[in-house]
C-alpha atoms as a PDB file:
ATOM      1  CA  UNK A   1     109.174 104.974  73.135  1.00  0.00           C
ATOM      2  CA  UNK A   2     112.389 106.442  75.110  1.00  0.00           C
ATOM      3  CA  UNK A   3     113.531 103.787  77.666  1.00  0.00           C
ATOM      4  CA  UNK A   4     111.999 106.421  80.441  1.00  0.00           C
ATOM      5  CA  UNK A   5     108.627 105.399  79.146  1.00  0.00           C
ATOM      6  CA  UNK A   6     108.970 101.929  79.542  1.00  0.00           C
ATOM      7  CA  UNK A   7     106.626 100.275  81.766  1.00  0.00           C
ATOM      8  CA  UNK A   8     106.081  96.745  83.369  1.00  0.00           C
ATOM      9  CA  UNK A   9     103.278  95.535  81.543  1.00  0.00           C
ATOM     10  CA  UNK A  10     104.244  92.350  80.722  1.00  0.00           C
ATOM     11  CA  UNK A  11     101.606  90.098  78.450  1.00  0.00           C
ATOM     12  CA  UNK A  12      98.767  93.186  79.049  1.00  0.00           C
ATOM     13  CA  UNK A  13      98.483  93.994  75.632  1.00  0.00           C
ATOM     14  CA  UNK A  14      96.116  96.971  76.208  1.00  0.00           C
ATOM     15  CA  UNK A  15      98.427  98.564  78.716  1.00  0.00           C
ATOM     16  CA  UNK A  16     101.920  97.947  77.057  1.00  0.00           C
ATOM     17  CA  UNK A  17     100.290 100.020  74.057  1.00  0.00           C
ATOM     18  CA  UNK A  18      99.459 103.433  76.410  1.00  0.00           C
ATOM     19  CA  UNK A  19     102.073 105.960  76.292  1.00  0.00           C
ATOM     20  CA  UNK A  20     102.162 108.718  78.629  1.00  0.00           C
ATOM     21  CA  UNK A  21     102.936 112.066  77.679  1.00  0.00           C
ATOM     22  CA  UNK A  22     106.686 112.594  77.598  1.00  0.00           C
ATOM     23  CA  UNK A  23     105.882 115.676  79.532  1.00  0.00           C
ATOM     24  CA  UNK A  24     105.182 113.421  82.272  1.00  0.00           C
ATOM     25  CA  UNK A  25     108.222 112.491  82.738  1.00  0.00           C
ATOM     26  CA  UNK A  26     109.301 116.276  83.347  1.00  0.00           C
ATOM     27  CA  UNK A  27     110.061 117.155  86.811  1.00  0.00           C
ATOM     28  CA  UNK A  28     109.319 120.054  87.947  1.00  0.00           C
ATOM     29  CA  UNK A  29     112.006 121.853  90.277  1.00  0.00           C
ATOM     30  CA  UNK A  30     109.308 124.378  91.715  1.00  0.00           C
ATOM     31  CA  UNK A  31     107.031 121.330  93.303  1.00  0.00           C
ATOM     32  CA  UNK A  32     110.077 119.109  94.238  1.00  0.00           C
ATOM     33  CA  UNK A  33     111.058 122.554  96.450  1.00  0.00           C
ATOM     34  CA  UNK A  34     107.425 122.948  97.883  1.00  0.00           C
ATOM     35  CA  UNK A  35     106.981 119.317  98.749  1.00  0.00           C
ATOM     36  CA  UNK A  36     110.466 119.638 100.742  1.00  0.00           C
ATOM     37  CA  UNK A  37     109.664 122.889 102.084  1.00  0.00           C
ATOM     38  CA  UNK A  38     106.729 121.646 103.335  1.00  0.00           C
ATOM     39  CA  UNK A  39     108.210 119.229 105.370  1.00  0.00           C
ATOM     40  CA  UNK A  40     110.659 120.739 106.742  1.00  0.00           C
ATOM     41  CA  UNK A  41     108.084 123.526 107.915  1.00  0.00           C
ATOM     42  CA  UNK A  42     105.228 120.882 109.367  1.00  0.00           C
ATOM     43  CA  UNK A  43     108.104 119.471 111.508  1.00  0.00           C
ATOM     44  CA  UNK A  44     109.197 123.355 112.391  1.00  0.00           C
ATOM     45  CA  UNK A  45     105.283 123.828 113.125  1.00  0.00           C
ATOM     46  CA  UNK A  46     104.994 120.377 115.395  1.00  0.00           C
ATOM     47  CA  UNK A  47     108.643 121.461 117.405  1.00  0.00           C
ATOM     48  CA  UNK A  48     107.197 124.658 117.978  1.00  0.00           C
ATOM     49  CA  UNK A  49     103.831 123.907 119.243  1.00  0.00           C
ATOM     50  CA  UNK A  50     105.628 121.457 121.350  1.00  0.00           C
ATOM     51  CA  UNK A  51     107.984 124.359 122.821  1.00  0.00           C
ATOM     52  CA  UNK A  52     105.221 126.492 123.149  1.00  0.00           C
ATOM     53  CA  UNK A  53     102.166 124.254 124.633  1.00  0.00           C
ATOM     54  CA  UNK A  54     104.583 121.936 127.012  1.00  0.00           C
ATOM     55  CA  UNK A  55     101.626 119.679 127.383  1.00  0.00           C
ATOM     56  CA  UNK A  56     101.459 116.303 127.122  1.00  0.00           C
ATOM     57  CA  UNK A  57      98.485 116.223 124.503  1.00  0.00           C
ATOM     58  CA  UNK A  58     100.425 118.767 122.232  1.00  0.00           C
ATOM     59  CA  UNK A  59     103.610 116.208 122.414  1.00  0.00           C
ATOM     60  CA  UNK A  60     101.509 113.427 121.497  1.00  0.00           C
ATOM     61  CA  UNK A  61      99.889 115.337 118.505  1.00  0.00           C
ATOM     62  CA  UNK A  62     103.419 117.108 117.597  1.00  0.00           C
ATOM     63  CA  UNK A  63     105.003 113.036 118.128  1.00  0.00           C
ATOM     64  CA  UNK A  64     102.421 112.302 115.271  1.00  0.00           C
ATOM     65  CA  UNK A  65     102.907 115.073 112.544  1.00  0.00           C
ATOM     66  CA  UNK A  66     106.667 114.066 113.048  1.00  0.00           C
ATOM     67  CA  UNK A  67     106.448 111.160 112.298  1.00  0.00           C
ATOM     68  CA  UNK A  68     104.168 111.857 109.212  1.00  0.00           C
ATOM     69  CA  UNK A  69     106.781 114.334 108.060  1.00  0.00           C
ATOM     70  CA  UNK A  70     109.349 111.182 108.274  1.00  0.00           C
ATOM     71  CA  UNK A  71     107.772 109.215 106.383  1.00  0.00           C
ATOM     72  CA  UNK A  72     107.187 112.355 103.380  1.00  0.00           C
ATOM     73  CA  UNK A  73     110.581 112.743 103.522  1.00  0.00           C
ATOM     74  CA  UNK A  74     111.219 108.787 103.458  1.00  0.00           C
ATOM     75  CA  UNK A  75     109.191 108.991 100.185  1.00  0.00           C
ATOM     76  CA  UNK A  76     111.359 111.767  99.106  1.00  0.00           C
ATOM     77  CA  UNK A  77     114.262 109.744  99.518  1.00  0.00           C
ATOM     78  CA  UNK A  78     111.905 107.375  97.529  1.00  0.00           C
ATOM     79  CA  UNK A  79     111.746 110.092  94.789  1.00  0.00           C
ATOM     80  CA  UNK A  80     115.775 110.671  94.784  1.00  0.00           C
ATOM     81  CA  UNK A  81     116.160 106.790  94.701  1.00  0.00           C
ATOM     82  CA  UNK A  82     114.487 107.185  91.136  1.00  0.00           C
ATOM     83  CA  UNK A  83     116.255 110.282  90.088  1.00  0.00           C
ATOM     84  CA  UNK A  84     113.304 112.267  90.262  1.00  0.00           C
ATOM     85  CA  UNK A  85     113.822 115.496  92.551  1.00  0.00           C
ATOM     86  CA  UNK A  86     116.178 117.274  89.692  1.00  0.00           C
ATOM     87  CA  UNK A  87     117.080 116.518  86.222  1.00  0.00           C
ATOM     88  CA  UNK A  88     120.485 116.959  87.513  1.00  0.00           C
ATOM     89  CA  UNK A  89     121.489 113.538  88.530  1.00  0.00           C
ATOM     90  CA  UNK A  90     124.325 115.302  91.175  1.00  0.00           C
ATOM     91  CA  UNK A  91     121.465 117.524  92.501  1.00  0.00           C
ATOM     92  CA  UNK A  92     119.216 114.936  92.611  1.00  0.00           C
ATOM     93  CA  UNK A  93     121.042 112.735  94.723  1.00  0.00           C
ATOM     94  CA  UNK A  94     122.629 116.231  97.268  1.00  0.00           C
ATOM     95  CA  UNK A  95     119.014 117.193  97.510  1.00  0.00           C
ATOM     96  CA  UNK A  96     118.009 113.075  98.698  1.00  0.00           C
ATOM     97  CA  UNK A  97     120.758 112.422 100.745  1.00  0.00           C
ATOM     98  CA  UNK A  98     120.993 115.937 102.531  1.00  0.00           C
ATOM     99  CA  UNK A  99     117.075 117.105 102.728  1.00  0.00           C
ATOM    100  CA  UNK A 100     115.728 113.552 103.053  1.00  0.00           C
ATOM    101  CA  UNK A 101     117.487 110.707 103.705  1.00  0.00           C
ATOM    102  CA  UNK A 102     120.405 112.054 106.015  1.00  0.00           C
ATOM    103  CA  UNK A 103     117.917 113.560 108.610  1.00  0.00           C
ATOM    104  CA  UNK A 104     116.366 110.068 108.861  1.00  0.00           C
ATOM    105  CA  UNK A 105     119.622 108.368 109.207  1.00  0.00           C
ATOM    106  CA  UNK A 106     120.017 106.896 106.690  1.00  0.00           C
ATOM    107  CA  UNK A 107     121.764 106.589 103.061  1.00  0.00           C
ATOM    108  CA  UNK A 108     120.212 107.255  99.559  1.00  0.00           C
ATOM    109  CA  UNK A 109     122.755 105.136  97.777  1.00  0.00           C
ATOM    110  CA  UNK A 110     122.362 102.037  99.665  1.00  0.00           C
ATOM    111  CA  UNK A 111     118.252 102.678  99.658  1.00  0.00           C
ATOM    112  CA  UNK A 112     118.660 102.752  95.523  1.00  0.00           C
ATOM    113  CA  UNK A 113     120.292  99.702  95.185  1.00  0.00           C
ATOM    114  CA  UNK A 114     117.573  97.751  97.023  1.00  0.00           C
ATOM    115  CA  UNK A 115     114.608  99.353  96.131  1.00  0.00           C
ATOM    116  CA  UNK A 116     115.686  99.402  92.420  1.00  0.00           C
ATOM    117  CA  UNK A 117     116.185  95.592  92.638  1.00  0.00           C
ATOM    118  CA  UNK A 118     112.210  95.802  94.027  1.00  0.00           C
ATOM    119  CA  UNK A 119     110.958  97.266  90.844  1.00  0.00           C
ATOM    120  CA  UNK A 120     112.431  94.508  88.702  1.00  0.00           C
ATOM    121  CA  UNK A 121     110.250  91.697  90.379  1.00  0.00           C
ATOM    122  CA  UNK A 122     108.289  93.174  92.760  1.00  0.00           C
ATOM    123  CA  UNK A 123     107.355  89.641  95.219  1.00  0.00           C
ATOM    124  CA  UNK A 124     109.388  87.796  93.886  1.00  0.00           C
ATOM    125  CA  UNK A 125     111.672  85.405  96.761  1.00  0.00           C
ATOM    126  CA  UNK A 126     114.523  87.394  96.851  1.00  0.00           C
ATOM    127  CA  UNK A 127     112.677  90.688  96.523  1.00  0.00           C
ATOM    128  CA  UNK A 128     114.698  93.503  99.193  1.00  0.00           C
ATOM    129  CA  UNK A 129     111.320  95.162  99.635  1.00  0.00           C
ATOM    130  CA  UNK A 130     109.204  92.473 100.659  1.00  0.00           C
ATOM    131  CA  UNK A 131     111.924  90.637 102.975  1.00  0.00           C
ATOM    132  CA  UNK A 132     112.043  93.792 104.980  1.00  0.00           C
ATOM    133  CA  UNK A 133     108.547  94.740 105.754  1.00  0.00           C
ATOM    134  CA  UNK A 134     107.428  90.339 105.684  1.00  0.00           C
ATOM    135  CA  UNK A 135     105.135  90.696 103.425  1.00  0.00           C
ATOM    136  CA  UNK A 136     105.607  87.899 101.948  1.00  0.00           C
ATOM    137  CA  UNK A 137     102.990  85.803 103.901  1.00  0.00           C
ATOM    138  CA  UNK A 138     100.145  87.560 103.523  1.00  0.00           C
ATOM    139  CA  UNK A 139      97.109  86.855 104.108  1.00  0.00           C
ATOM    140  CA  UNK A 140      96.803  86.268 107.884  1.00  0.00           C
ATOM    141  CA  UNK A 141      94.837  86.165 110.593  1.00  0.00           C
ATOM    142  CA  UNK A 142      93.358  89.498 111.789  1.00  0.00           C
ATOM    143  CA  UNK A 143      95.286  88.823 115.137  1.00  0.00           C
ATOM    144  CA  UNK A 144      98.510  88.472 114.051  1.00  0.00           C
ATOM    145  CA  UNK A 145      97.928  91.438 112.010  1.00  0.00           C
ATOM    146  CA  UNK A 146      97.049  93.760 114.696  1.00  0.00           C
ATOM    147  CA  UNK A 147     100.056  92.039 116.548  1.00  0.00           C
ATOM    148  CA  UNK A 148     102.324  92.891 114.038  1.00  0.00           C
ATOM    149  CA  UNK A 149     101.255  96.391 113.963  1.00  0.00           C
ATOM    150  CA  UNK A 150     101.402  96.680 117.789  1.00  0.00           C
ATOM    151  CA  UNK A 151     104.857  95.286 117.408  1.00  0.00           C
ATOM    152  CA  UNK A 152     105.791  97.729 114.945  1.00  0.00           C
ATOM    153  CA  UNK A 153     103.995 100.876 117.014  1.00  0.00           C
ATOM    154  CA  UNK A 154     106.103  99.828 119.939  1.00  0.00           C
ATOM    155  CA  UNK A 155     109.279  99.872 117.967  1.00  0.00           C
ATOM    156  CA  UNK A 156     110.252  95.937 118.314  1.00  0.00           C
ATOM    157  CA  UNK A 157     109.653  95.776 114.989  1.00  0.00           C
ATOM    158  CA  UNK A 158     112.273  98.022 114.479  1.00  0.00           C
ATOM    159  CA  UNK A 159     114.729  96.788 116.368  1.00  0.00           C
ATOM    160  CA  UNK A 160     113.948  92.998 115.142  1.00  0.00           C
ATOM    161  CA  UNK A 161     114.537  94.840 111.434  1.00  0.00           C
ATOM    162  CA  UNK A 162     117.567  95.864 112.889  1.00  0.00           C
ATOM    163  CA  UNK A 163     119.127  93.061 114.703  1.00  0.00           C
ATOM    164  CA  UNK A 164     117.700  90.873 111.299  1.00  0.00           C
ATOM    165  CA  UNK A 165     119.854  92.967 109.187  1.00  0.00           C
ATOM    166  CA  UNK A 166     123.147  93.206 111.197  1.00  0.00           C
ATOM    167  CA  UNK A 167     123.039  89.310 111.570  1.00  0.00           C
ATOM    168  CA  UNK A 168     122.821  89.261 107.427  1.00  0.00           C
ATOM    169  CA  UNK A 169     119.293  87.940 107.361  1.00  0.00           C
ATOM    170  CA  UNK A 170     118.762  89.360 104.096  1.00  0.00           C
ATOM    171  CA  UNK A 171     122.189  89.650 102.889  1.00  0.00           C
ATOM    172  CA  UNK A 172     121.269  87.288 100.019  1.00  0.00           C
ATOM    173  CA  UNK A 173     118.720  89.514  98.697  1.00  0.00           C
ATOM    174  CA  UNK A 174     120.031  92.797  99.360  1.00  0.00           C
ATOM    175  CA  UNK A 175     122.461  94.492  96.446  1.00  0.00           C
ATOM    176  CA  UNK A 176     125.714  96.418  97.589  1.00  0.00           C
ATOM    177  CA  UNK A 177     125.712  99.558  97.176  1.00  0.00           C
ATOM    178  CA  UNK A 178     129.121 100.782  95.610  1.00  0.00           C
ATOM    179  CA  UNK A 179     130.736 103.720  97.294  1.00  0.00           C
ATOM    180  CA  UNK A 180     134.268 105.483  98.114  1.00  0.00           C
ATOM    181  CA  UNK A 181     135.179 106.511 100.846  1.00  0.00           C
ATOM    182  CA  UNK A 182     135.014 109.817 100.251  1.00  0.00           C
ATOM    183  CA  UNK A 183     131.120 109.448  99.026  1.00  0.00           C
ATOM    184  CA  UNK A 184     130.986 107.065 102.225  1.00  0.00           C
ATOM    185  CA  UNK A 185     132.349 110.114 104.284  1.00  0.00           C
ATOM    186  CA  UNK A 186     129.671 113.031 102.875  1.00  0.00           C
ATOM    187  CA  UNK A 187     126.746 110.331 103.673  1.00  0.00           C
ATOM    188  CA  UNK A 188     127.784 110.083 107.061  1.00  0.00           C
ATOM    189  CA  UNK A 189     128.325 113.948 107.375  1.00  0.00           C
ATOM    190  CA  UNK A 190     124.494 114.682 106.041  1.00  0.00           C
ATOM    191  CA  UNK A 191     123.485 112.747 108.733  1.00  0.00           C
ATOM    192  CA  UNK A 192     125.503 114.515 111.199  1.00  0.00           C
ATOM    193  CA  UNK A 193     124.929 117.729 109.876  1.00  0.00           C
ATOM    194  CA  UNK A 194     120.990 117.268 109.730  1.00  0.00           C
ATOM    195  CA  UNK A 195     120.564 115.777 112.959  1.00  0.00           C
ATOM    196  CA  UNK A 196     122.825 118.517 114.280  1.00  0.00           C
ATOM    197  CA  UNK A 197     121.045 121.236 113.273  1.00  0.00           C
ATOM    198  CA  UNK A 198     117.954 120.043 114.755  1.00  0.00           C
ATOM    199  CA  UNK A 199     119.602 118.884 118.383  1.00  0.00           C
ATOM    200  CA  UNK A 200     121.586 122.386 118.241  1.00  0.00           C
ATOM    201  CA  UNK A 201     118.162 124.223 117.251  1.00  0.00           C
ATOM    202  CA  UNK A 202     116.492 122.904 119.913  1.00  0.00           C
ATOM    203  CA  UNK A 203     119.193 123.486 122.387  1.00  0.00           C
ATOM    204  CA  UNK A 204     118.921 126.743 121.671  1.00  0.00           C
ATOM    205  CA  UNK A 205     115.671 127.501 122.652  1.00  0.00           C
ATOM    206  CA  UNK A 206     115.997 125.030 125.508  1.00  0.00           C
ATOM    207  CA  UNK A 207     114.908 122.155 124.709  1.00  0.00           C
ATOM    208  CA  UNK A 208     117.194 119.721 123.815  1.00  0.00           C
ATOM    209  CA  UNK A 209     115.625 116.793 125.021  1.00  0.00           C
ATOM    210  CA  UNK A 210     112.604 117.173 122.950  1.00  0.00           C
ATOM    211  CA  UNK A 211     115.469 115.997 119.636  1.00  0.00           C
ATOM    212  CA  UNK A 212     115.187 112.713 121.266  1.00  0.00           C
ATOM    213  CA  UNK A 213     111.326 112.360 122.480  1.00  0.00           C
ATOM    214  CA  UNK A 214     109.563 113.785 119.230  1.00  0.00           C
ATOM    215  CA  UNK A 215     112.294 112.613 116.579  1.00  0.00           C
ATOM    216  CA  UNK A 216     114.390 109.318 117.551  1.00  0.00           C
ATOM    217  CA  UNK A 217     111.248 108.207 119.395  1.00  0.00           C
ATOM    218  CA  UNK A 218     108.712 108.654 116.670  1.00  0.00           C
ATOM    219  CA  UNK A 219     111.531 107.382 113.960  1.00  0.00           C
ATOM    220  CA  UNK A 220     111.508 104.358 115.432  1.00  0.00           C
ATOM    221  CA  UNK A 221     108.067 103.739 116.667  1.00  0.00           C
ATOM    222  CA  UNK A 222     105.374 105.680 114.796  1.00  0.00           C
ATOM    223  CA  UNK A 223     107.483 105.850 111.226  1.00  0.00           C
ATOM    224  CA  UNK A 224     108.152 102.373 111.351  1.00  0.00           C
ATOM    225  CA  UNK A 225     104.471 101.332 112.322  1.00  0.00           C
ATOM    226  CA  UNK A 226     102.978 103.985 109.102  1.00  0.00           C
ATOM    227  CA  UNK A 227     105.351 102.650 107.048  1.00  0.00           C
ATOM    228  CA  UNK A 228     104.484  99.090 107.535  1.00  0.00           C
ATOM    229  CA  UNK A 229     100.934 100.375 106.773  1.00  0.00           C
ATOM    230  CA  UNK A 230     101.907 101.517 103.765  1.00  0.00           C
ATOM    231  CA  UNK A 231     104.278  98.075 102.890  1.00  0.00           C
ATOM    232  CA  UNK A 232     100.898  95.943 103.333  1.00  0.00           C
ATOM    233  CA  UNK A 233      98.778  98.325 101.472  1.00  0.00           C
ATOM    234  CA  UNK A 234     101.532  98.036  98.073  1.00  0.00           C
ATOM    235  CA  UNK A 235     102.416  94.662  98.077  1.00  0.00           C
ATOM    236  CA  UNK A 236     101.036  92.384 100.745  1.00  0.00           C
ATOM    237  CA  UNK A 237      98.964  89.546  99.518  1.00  0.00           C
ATOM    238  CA  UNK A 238      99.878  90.220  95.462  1.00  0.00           C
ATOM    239  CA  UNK A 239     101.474  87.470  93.427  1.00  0.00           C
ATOM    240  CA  UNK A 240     104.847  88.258  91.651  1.00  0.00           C
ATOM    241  CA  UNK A 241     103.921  88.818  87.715  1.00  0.00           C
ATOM    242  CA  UNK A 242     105.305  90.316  84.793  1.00  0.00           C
ATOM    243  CA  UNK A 243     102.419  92.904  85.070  1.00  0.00           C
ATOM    244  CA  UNK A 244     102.925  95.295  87.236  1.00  0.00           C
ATOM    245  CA  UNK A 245      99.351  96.627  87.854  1.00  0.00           C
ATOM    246  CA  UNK A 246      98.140  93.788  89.367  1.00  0.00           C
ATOM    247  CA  UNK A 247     101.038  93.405  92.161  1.00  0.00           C
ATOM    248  CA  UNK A 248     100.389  96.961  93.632  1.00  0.00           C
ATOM    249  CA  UNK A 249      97.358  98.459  94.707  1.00  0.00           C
ATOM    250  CA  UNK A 250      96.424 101.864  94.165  1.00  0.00           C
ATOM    251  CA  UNK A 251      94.450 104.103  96.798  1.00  0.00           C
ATOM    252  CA  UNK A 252      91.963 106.276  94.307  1.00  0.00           C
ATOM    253  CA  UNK A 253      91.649 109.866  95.671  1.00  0.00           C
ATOM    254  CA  UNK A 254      93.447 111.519  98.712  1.00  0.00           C
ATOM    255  CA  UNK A 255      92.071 111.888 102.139  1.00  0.00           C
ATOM    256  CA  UNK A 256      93.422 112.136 105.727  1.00  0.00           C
ATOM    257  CA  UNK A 257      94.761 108.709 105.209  1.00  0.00           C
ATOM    258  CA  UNK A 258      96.662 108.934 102.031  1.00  0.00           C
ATOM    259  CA  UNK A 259      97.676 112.307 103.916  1.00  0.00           C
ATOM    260  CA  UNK A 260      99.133 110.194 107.003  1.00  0.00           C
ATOM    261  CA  UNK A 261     100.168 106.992 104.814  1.00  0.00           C
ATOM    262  CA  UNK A 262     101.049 108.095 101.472  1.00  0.00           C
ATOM    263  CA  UNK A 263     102.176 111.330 101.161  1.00  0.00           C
ATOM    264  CA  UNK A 264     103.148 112.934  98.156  1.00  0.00           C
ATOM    265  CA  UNK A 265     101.495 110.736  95.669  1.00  0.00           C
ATOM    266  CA  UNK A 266     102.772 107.251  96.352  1.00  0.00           C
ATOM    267  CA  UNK A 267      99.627 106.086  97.237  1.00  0.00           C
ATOM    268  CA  UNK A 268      99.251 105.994  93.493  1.00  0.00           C
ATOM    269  CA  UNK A 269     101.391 102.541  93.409  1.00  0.00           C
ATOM    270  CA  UNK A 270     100.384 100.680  90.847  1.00  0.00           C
ATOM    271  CA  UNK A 271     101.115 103.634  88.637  1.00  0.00           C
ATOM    272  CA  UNK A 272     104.170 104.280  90.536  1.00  0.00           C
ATOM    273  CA  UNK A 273     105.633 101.059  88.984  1.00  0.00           C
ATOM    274  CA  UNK A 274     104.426 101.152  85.667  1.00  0.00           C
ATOM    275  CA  UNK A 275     106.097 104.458  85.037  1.00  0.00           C
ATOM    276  CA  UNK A 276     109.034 104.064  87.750  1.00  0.00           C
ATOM    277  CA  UNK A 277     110.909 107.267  86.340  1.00  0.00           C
ATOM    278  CA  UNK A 278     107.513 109.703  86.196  1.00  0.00           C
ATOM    279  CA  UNK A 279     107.794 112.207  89.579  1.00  0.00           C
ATOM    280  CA  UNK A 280     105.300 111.994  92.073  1.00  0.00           C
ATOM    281  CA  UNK A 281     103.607 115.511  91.353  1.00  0.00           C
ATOM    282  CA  UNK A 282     102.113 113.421  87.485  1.00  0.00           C
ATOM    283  CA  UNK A 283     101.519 110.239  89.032  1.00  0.00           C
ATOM    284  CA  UNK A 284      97.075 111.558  89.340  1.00  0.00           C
ATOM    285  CA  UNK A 285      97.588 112.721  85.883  1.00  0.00           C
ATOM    286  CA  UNK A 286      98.428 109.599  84.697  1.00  0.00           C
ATOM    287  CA  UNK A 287      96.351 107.966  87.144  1.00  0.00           C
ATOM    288  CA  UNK A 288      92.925 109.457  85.732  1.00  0.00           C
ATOM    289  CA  UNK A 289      94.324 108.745  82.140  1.00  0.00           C
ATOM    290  CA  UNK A 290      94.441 105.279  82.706  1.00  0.00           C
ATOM    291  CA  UNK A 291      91.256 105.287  84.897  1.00  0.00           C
ATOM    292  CA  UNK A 292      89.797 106.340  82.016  1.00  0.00           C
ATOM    293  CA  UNK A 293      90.647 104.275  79.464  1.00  0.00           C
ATOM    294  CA  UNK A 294      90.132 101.179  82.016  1.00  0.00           C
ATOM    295  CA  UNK A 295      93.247  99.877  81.911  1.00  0.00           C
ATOM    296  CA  UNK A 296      93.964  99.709  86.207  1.00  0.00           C
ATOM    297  CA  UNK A 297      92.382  96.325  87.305  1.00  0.00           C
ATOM    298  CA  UNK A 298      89.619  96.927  89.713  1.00  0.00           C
ATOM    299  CA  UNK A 299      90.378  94.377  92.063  1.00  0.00           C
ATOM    300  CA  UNK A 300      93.475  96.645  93.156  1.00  0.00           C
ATOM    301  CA  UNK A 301      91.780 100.009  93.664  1.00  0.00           C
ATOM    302  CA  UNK A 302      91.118 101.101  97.260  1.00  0.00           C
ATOM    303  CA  UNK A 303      89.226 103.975  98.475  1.00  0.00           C
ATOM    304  CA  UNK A 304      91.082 103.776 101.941  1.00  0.00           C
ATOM    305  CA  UNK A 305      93.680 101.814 103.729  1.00  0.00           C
ATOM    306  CA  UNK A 306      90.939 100.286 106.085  1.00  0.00           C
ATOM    307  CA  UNK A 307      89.394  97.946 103.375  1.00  0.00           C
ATOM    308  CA  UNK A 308      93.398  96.552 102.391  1.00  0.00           C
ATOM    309  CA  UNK A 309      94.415  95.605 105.766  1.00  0.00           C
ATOM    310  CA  UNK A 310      90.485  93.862 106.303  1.00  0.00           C
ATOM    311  CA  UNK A 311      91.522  92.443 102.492  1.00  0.00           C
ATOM    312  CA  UNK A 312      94.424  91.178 103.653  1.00  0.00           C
ATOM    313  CA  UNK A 313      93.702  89.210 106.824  1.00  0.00           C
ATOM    314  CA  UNK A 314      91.133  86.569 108.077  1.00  0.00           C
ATOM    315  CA  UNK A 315      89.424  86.141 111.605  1.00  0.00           C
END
């Protein structure tokens, strides 16, 4: 077994013994490019309808499928955090920064460092992941779940994040990220020059205002609130544990809500961090694999988001 196969199994005898097939492991440049292309096109689609329509309804509905296509491309960031959108390390991390995590303001290097800390003790105290979203406390009451949500839909979660995070809230938990200046400097320009193209595209057509309304808005409102869905639906309410499948929770088969919440396979957790290095286009391959031989603990299989969030809070 190559170190790429290794999974977090810990004392699950039955599961440290399955070994996917290394082909698995393979990504595969010509779905990596559809999954971004189809992104980038549903938030050309949602902009355009916008443009076109000038209606209230269509910039509620276009304010939505933004901030779905946010949070695809925040998985896709995911995806480059775990070198899986080329076999190319280099192109890998252009492709995550420029395509995915620039746009969204934000920086693949500094995302890694974190999120890779995550996967070595998912809930555990200090773990980046959990600290962010507070999942930590879960269960609670169904109140102060809905008024978390609320909070989040509104965007004070976001800026409480925020302000949490400049004051150094979770500087003990958080890795640095190590960077020049000149890697510093090509971070800051993917931002620029992603954000730029969309402002100056919409400019163009007259519209420049809309950059602000159906992207900042959403990206701190809407993006934040789905992913905050999705934090509770992974994590919330698991114990930290040497085995990995039974501290994530897996959402079966895909519907409108793994469509909304957990685009391009990452509803597929628990699999997800067995197999951290497998892309996201293998995780239902491996997913029926191990369905099959009945080694993913029933007790953390979901046919829908609904039933977690219920799962996870009291009246």
């Amino acid at each position: 077994m190559t170190q790429t196969h290794v999974h977090h199994a810990g004392s699950n005898v039955g599961l440290a013994r399955f070994v996917p097939d290394p082909g698995l492991f393979r990504v595969s440049a010509v779905r990596v490019g559809m999954a971004l292309a189809g992104d980038w096109l549903m938030i050309a689609a949602a902009f355009a309808a916008a443009v076109a329509f000038a209606h209230p309804l269509a910039y509620a509905c276009a304010a939505i499928v933004i901030a779905r296509s946010q949070l695809a491309l925040a998985v896709m960031m995911h995806e480059g955090a775990h070198g899986s959108l080329a076999r190319n390390r280099r192109v890998n991390d252009v492709l995550g920064q420029l395509l995915a995590a620039g746009p969204l303001w934000l920086s693949l290097r500094t995302y890694r460092a974190g999120h890779l800390k995550h996967h070595r003790a998912p809930m555990q105290a200090d773990d980046p992941v959990a600290l962010l979203f507070g999942v930590h406390d879960y269960p609670v009451t169904r109140g102060r779940l809905i008024v978390r949500l609320l909070a989040y839909a509104c965007g004070i979660g976001y800026v409480t994040s925020v302000v949490k995070l400049a004051r150094g809230a979770f500087a003990h938990a958080l890795p640095k990220a190590e960077k020049s200046r000149a890697y510093a400097a090509w971070e800051i320009a993917s931002m620029l020059a992603g954000n730029g193209a969309l402002f100056g595209a919409l400019a163009l057509v007259g519209h420049p205002l809309l950059y602000v309304a159906l992207w900042i808005v959403p990206s701190i409102t809407l993006l934040p609130f789905a992913g905050q869905v999705r934090a509770i639906f992974e994590h919330a309410g698991l114990l930290a544990g040497a085995d990995q499948s039974r501290n994530a929770r897996t959402i079966v088969r895909r519907s409108w809500q793994t469509f909304l919440f957990g685009p391009h396979g990452i509803h597929f957790h628990i699999e997800h961090h067995l197999f951290t290095r497998m892309p996201f286009h293998n995780l239902p391959v491996v997913h029926r694999q191990l369905a099959q031989l009945r080694l993913l603990p029933d007790g953390n299989l979901y046919a829908g988001y609904g039933a977690v969030l219920r799962d996870v809070s009291a009246r």
